[in-house]
N, C-alpha and C. Protein backbone atom coordinates (compact mmCIF):
# COMPACT_ATOMS: atom_id res chain seq x y z
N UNK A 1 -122.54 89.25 73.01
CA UNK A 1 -121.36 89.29 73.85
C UNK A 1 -120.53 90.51 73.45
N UNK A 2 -120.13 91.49 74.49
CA UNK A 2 -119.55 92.26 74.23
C UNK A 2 -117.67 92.29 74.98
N UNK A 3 -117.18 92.64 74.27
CA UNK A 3 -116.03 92.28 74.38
C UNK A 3 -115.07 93.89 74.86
N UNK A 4 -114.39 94.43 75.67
CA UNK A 4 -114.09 95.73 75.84
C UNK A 4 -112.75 96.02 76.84
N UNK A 5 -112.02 96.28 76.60
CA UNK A 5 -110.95 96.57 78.01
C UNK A 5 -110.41 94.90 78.22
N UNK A 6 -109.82 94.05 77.16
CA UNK A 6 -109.50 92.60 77.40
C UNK A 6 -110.62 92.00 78.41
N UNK A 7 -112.04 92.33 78.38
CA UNK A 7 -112.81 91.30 79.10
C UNK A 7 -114.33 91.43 78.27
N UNK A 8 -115.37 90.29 79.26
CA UNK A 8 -116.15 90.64 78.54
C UNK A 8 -117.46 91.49 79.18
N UNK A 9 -117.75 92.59 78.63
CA UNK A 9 -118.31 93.84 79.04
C UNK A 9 -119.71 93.85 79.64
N UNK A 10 -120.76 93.37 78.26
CA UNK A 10 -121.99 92.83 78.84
C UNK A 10 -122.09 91.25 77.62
N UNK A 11 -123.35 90.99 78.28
CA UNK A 11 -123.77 89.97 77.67
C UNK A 11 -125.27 90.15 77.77
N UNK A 12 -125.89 89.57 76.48
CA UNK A 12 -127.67 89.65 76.06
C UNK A 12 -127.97 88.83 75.82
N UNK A 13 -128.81 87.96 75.92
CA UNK A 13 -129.30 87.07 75.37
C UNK A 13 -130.61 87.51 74.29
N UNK A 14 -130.80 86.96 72.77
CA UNK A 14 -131.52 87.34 72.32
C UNK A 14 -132.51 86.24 71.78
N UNK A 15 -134.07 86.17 71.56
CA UNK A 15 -134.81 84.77 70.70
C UNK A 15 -134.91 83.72 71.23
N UNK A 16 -135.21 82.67 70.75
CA UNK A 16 -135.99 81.46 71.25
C UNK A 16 -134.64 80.16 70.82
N UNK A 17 -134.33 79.21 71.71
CA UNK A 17 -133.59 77.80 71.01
C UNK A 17 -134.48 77.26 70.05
N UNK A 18 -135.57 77.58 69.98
CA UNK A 18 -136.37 76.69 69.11
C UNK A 18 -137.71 77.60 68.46
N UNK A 19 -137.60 77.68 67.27
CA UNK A 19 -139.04 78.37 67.21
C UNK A 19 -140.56 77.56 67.43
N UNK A 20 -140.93 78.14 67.77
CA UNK A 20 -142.30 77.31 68.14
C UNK A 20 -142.54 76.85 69.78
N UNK A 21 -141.22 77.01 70.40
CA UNK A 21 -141.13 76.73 71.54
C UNK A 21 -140.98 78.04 72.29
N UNK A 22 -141.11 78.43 73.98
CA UNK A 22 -141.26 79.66 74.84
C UNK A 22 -139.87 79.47 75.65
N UNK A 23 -138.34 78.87 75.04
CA UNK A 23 -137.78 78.44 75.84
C UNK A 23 -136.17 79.46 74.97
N UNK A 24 -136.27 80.33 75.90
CA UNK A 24 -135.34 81.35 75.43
C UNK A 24 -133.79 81.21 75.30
N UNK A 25 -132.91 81.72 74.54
CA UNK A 25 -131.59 81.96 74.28
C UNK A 25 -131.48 82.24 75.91
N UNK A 26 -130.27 81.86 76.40
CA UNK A 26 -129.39 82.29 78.06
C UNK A 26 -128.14 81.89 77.66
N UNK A 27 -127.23 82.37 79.03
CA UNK A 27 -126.20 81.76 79.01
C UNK A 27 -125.47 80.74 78.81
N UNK A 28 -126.58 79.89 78.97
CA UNK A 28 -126.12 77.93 79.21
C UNK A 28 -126.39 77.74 77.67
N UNK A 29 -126.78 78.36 76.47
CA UNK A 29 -127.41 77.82 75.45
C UNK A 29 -126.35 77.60 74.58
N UNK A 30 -126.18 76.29 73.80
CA UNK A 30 -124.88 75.39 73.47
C UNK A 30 -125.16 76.39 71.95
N UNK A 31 -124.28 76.51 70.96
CA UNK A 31 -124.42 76.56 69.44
C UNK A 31 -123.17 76.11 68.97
N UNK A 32 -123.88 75.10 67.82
CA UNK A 32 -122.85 75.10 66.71
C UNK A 32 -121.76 76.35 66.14
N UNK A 33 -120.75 76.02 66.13
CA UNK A 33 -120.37 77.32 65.76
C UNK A 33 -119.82 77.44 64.18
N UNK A 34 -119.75 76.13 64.26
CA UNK A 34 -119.58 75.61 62.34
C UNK A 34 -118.09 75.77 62.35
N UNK A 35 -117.53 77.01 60.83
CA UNK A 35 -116.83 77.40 60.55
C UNK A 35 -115.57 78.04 61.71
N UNK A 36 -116.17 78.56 62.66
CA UNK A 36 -115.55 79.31 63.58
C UNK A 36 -115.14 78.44 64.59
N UNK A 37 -114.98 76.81 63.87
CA UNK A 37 -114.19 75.66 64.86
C UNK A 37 -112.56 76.17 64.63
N UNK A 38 -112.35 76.54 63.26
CA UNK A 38 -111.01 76.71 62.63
C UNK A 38 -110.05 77.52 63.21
N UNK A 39 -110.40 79.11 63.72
CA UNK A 39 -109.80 79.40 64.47
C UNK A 39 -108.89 78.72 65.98
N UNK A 40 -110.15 78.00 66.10
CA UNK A 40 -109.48 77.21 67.66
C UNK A 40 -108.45 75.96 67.15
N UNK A 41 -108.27 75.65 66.01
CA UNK A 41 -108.18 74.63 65.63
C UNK A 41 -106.18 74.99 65.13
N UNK A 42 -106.19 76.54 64.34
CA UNK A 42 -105.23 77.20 64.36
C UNK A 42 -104.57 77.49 65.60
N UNK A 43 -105.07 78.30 66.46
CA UNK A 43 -104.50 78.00 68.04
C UNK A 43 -103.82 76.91 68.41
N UNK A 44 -104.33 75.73 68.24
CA UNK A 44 -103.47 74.30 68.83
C UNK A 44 -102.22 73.96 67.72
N UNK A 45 -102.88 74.24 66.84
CA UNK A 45 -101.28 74.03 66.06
C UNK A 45 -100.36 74.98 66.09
N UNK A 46 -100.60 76.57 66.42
CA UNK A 46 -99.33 77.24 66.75
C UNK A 46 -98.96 77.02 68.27
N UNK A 47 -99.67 76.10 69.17
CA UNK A 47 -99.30 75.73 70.70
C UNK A 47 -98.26 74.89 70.12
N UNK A 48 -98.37 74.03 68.98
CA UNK A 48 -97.57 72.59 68.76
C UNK A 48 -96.54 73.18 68.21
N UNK A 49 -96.49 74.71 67.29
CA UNK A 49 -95.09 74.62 66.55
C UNK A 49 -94.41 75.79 68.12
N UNK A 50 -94.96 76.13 69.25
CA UNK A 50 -94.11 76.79 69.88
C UNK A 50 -93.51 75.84 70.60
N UNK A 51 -94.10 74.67 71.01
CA UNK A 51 -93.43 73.68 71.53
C UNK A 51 -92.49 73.19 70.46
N UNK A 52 -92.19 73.10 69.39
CA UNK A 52 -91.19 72.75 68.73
C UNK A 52 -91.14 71.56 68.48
N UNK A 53 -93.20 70.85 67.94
CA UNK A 53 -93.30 69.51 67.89
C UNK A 53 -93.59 69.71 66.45
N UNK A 54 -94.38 71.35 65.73
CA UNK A 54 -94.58 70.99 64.46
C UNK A 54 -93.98 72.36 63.88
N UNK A 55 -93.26 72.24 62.53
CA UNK A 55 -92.86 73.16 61.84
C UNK A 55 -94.24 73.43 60.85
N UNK A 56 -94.05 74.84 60.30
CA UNK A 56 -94.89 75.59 60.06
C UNK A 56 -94.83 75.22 58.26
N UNK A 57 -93.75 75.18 57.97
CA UNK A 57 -93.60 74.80 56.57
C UNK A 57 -92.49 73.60 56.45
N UNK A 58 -93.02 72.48 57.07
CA UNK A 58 -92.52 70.83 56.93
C UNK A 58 -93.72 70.44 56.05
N UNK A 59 -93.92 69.46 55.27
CA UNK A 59 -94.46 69.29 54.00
C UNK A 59 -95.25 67.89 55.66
N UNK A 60 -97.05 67.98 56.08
CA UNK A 60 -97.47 67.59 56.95
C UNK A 60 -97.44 66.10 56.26
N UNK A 61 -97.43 65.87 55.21
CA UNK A 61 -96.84 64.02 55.13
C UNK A 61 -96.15 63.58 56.06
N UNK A 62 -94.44 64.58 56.09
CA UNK A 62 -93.38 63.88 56.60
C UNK A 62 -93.99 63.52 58.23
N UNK A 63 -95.00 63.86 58.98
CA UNK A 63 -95.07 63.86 59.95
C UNK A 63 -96.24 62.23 60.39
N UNK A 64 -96.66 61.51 59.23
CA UNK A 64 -97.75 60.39 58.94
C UNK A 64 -96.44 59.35 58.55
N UNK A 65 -97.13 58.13 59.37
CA UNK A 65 -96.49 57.01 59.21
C UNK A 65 -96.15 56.37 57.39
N UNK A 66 -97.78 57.22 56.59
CA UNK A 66 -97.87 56.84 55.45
C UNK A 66 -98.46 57.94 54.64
N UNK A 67 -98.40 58.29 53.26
CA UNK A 67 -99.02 59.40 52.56
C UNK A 67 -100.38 59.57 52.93
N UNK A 68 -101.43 60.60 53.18
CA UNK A 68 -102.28 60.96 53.40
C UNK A 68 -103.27 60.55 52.62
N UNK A 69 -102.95 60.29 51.07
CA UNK A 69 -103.28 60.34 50.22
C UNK A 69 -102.24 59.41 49.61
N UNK A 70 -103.17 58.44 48.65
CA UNK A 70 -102.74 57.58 47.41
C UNK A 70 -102.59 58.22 46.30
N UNK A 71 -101.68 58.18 45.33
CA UNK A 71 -101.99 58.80 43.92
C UNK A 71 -102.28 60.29 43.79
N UNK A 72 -101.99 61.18 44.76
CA UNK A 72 -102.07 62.25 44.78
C UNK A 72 -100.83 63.09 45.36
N UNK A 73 -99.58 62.96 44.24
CA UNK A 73 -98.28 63.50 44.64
C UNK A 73 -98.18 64.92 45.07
N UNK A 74 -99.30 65.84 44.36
CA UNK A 74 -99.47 67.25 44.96
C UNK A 74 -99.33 67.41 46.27
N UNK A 75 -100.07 66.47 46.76
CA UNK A 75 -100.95 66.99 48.05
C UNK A 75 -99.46 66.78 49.32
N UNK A 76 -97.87 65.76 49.09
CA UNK A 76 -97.01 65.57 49.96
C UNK A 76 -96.33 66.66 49.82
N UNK A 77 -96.87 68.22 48.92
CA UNK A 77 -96.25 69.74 49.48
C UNK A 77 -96.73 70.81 50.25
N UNK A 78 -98.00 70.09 50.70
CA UNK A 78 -98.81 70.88 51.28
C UNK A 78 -98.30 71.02 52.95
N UNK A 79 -98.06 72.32 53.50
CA UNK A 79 -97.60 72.44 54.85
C UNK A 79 -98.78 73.23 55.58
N UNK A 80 -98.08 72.88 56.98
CA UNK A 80 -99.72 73.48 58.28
C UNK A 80 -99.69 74.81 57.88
N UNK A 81 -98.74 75.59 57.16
CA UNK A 81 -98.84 77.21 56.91
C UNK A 81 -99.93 77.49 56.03
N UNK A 82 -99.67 76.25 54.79
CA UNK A 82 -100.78 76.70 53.76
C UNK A 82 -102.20 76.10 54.17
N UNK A 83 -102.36 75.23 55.11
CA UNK A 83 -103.71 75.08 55.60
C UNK A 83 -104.27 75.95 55.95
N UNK A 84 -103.55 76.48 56.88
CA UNK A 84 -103.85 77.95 57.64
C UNK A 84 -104.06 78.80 57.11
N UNK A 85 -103.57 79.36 55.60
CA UNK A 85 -103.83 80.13 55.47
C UNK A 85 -104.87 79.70 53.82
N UNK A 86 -105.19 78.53 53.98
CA UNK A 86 -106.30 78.27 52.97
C UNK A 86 -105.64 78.35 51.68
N UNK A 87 -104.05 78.02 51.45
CA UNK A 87 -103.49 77.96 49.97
C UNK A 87 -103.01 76.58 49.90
N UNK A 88 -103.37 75.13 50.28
CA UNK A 88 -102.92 74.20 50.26
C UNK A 88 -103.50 73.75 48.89
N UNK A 89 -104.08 73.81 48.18
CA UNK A 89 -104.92 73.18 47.09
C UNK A 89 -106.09 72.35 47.53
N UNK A 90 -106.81 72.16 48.15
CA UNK A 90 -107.46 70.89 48.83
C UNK A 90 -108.86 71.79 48.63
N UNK A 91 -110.11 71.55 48.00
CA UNK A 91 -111.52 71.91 47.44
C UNK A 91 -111.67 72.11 49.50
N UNK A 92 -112.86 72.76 49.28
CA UNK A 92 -113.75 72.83 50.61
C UNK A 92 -113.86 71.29 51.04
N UNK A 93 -114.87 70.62 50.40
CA UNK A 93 -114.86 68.96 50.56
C UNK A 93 -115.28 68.54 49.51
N UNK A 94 -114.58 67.09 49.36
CA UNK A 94 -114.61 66.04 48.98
C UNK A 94 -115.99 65.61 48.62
N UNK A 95 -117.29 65.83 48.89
CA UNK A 95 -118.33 65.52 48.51
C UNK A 95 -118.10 64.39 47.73
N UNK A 96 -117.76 63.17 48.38
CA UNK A 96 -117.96 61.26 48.34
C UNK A 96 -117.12 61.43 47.15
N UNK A 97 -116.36 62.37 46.87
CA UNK A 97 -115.44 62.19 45.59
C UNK A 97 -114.09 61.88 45.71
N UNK A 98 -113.06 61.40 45.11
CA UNK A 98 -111.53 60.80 45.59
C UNK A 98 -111.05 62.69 45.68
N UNK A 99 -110.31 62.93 46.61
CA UNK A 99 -109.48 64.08 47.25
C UNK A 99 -108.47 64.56 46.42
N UNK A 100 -108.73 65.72 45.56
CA UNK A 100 -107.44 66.16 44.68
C UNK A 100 -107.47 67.59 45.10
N UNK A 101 -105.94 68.06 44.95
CA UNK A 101 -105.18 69.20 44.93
C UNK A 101 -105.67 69.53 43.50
N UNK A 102 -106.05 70.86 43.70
CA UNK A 102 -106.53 72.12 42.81
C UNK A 102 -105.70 72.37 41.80
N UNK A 103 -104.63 72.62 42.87
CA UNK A 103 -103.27 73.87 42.62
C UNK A 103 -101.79 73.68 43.01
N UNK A 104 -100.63 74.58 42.29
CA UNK A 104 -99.72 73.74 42.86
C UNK A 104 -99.64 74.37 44.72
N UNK A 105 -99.75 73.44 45.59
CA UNK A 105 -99.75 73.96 46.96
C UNK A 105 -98.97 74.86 47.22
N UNK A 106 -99.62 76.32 47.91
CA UNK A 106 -99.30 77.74 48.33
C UNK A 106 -99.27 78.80 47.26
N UNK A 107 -99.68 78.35 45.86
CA UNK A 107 -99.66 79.25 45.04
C UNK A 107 -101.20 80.00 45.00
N UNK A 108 -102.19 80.21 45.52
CA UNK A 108 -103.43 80.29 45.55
C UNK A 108 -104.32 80.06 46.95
N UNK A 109 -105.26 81.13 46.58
CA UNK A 109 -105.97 81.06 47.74
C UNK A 109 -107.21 79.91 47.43
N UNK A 110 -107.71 78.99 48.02
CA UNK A 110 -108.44 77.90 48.16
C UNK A 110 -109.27 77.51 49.08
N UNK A 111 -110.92 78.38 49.62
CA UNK A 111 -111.00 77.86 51.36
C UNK A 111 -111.25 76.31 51.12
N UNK A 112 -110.82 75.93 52.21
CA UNK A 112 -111.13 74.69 52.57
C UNK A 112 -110.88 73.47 54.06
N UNK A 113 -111.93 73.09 53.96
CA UNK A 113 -112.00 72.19 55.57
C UNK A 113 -111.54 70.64 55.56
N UNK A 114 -111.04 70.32 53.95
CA UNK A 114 -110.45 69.45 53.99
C UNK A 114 -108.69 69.83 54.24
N UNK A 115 -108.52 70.36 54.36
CA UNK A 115 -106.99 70.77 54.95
C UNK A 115 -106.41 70.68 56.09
N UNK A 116 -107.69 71.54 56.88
CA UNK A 116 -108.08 71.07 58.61
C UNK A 116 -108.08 70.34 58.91
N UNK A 117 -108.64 69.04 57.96
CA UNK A 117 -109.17 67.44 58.50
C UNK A 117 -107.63 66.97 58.46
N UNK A 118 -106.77 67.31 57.43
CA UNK A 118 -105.35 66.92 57.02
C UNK A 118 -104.52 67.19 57.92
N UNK A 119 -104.36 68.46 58.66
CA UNK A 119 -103.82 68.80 60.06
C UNK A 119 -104.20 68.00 60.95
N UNK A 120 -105.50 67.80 61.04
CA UNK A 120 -105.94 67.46 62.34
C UNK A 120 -105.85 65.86 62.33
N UNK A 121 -105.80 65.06 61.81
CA UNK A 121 -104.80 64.00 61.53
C UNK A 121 -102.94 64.29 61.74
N UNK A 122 -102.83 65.01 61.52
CA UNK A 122 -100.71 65.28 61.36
C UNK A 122 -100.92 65.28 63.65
N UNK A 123 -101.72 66.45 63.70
CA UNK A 123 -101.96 66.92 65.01
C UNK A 123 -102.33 65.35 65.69
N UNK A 124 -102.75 64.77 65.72
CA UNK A 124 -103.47 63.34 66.34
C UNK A 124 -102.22 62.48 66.27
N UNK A 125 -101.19 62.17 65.15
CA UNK A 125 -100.47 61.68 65.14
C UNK A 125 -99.08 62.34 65.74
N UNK A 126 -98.98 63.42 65.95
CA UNK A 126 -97.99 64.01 66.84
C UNK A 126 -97.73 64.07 68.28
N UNK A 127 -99.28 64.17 68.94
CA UNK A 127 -99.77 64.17 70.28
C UNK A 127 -100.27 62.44 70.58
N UNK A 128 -100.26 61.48 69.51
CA UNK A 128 -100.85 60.61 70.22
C UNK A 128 -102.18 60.43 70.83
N UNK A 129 -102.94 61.68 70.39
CA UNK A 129 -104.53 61.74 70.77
C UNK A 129 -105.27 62.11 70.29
N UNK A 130 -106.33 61.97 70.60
CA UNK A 130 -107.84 61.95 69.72
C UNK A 130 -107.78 63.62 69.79
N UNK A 131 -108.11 64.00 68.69
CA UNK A 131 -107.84 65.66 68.11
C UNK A 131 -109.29 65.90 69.91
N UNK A 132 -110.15 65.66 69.78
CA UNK A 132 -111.15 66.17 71.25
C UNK A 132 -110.24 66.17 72.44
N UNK A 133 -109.41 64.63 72.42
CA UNK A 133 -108.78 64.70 74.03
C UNK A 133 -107.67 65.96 73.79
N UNK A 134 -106.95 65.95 72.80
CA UNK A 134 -105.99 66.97 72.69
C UNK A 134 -106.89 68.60 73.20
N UNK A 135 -107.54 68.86 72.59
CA UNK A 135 -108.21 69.80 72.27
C UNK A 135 -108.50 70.30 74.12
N UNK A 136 -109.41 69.16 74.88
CA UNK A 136 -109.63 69.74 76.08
C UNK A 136 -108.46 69.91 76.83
N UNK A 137 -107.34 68.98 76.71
CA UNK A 137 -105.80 69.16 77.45
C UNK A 137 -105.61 70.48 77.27
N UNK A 138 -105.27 71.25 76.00
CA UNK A 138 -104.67 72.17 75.04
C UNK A 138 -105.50 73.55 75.34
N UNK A 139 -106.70 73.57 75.34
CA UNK A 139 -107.38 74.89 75.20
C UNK A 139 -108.44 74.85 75.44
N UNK A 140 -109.47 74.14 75.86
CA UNK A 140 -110.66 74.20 76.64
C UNK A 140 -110.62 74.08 77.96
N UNK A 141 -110.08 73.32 78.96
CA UNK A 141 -109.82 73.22 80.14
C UNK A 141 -109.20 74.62 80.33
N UNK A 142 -107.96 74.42 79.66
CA UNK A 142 -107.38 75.39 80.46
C UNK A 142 -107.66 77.12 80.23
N UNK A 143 -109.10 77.40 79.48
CA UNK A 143 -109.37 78.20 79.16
C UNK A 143 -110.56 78.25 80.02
N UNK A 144 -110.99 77.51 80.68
CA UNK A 144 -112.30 76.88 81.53
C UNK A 144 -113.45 77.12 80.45
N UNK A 145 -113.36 76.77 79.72
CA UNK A 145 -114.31 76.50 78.66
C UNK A 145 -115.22 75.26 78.89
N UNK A 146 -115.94 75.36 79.72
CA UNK A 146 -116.63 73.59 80.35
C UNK A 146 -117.34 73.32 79.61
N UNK A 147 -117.91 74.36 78.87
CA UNK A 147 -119.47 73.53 78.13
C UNK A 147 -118.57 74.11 76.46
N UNK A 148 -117.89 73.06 76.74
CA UNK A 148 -117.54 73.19 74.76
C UNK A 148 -117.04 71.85 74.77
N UNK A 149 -117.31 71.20 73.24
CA UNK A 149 -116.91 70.10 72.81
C UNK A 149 -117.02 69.82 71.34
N UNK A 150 -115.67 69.03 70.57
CA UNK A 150 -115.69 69.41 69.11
C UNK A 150 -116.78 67.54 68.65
N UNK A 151 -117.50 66.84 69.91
CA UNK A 151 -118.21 66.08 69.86
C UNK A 151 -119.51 66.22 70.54
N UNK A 152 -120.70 65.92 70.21
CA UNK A 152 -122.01 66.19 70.87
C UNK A 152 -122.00 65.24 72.20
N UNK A 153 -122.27 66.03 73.14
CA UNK A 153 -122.51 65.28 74.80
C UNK A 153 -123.74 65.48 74.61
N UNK A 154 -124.49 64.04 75.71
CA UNK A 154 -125.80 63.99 75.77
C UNK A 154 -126.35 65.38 76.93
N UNK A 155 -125.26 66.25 77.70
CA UNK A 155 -126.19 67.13 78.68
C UNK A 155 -126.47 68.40 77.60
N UNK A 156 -125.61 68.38 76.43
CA UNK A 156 -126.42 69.69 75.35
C UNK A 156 -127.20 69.41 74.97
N UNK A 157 -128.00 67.93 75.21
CA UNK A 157 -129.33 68.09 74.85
C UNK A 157 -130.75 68.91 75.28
N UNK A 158 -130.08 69.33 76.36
CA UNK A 158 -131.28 70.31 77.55
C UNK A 158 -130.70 71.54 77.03
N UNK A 159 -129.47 71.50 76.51
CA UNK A 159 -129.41 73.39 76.11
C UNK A 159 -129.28 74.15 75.00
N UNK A 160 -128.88 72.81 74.22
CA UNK A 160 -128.72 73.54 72.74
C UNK A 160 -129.85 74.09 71.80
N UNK A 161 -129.55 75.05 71.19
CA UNK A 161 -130.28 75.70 70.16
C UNK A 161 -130.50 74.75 69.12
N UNK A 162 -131.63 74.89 68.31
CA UNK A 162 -132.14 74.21 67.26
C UNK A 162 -131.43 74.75 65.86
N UNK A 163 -131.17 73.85 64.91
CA UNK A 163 -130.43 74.59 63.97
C UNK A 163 -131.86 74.69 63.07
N UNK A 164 -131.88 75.90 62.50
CA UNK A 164 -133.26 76.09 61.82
C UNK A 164 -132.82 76.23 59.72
N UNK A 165 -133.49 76.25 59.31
CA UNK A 165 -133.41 76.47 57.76
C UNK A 165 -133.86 77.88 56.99
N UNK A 166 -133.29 78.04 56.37
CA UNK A 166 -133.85 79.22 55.56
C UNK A 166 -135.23 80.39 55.76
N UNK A 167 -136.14 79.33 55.92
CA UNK A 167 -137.23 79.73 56.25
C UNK A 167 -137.39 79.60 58.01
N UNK A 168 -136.76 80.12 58.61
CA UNK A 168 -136.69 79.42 59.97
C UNK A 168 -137.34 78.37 60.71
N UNK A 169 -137.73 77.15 59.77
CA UNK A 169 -137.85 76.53 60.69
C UNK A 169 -136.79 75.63 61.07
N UNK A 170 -137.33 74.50 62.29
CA UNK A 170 -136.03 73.95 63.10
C UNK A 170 -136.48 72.85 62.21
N UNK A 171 -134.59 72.58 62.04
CA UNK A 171 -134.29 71.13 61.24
C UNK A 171 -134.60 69.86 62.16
N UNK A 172 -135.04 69.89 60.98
CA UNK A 172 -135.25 68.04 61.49
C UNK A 172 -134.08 67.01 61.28
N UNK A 173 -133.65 66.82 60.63
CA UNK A 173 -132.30 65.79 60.04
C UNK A 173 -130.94 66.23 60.64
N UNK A 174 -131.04 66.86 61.40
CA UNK A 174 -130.07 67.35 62.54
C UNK A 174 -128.78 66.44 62.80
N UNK A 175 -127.27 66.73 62.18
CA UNK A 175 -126.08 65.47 62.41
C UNK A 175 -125.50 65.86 64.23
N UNK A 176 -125.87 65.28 64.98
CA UNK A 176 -125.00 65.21 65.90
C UNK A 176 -123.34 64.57 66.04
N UNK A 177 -122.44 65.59 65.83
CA UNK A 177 -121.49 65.05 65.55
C UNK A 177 -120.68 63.87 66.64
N UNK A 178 -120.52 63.02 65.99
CA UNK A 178 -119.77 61.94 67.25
C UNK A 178 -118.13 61.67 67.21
N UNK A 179 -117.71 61.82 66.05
CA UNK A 179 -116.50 62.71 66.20
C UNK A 179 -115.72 63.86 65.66
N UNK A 180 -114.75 64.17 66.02
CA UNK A 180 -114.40 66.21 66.44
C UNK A 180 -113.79 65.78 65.22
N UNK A 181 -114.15 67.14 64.82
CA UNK A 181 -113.72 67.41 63.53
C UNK A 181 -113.35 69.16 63.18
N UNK A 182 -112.00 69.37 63.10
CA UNK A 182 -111.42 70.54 63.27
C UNK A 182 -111.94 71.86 62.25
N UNK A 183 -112.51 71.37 61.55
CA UNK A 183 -113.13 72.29 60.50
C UNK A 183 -114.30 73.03 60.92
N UNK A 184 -115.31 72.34 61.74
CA UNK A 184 -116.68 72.88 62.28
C UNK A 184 -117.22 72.46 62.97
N UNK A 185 -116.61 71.01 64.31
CA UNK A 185 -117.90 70.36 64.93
C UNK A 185 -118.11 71.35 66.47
N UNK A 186 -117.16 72.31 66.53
CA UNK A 186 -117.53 72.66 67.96
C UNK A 186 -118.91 73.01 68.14
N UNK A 187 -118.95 72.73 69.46
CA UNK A 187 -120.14 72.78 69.97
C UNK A 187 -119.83 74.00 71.41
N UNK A 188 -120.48 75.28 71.04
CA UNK A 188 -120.07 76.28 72.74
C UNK A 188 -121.24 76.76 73.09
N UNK A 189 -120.86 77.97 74.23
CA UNK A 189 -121.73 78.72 74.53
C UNK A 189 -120.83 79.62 74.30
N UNK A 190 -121.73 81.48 74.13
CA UNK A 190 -121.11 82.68 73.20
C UNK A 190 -120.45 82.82 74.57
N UNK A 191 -120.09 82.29 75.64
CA UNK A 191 -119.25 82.93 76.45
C UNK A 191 -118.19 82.68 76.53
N UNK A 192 -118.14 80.90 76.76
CA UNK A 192 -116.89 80.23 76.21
C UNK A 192 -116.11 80.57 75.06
N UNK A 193 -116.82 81.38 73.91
CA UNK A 193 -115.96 81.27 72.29
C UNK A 193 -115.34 82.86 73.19
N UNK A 194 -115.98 83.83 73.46
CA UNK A 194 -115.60 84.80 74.07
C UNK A 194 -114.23 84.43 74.88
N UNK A 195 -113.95 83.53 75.83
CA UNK A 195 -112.64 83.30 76.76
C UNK A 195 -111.61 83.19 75.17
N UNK A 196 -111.99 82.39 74.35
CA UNK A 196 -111.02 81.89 73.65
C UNK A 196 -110.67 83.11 72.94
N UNK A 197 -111.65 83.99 72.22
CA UNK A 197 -111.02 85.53 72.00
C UNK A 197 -110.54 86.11 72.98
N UNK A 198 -110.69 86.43 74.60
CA UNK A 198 -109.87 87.00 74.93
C UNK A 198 -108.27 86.64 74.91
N UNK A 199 -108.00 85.49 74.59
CA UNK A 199 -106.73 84.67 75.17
C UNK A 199 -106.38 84.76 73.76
N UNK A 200 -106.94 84.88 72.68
CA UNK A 200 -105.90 85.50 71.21
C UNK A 200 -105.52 86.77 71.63
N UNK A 201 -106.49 87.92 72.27
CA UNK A 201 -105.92 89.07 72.31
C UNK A 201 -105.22 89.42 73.34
């Protein structure tokens, strides 16, 4: 996807959805985009602090009926600024382990997608909706982004790419995500993530 003059210039398709299969990369072809959910995910929360529903440095507890977290007093200084900008203290993930702050929150850089998950809870409880329904209200619709979703639909089953391993082959143990999860579950096509860059720039 080429991007040029605020639009998008050309587009190529390159390789196979699947190796082993004759059934080529196109336009319609869904991908995980992982990591690069976060950006879109930043977008909706500066939609929420221009509406003047979330402050940028309010400590995102005050905004939960109850602490986010038990026994973890760090974590009620952490604000949507330092999520954003990956200094909240919060590890990448939790890997089945109880959730602790690193650091004292904003003093340090920290990536992490448990922070996102922490927003995207504050965000659910602000709007009253499922971070997906928010999400298509907020910036997929109205970006006409049709074939994106931060949950797996059964019609990406005819288009999506295979996620492959190291050695390229296609995974087998494949998580179809069933619910959106602001850190990495989107699901697009490179044209759709394209609308959403033009509309940052």
């Amino acid at each position: 996807m080429q991007i040029a003059e605020r639009q998008v210039a050309a587009e190529h398709h390159f390789g196979l959805r699947q190796t082993g299969t004759s059934i080529h990369v196109d336009k319609d072809t869904i991908f995980e985009v992982a990591s690069m959910t976060k950006p879109i995910a930043a977008y909706a929360a500066l939609k929420l602090v221009e509406q003047g529903k979330l402050d940028l440095d309010k400590p995102l507890n005050s905004y939960l009926p109850e602490p986010y977290l038990a026994n973890e007093p760090l974590h009620g200084r952490i604000t949507a600024r330092m999520v954003l900008t990956h200094t909240g203290g919060f590890p990448n993930w939790r890997n089945d382990k109880p959730l602790h702050v690193h650091h004292e929150p904003g003093t340090a850089f920290l990536y992490s997608g448990e922070g996102f998950v922490f927003l995207q809870r504050v965000i659910e409880q602000i709007t009253g909706l499922d971070y997906e329904a928010f999400m298509q209200q907020t910036l997929l619709r109205p970006l006409s982004m049709h074939d994106s979703s931060h949950v797996w639909q059964e019609q990406f089953t005819q288009t999506a790419a295979a996620g492959h391993d190291d050695s390229g082959r296609p995974k087998t143990n494949r998580k179809l995500y069933a619910r959106p999860n602001a850190a990495f579950s989107l699901y697009c096509t490179p044209r759709d993530y394209a609308a959403f860059v033009l509309e940052m720039m």
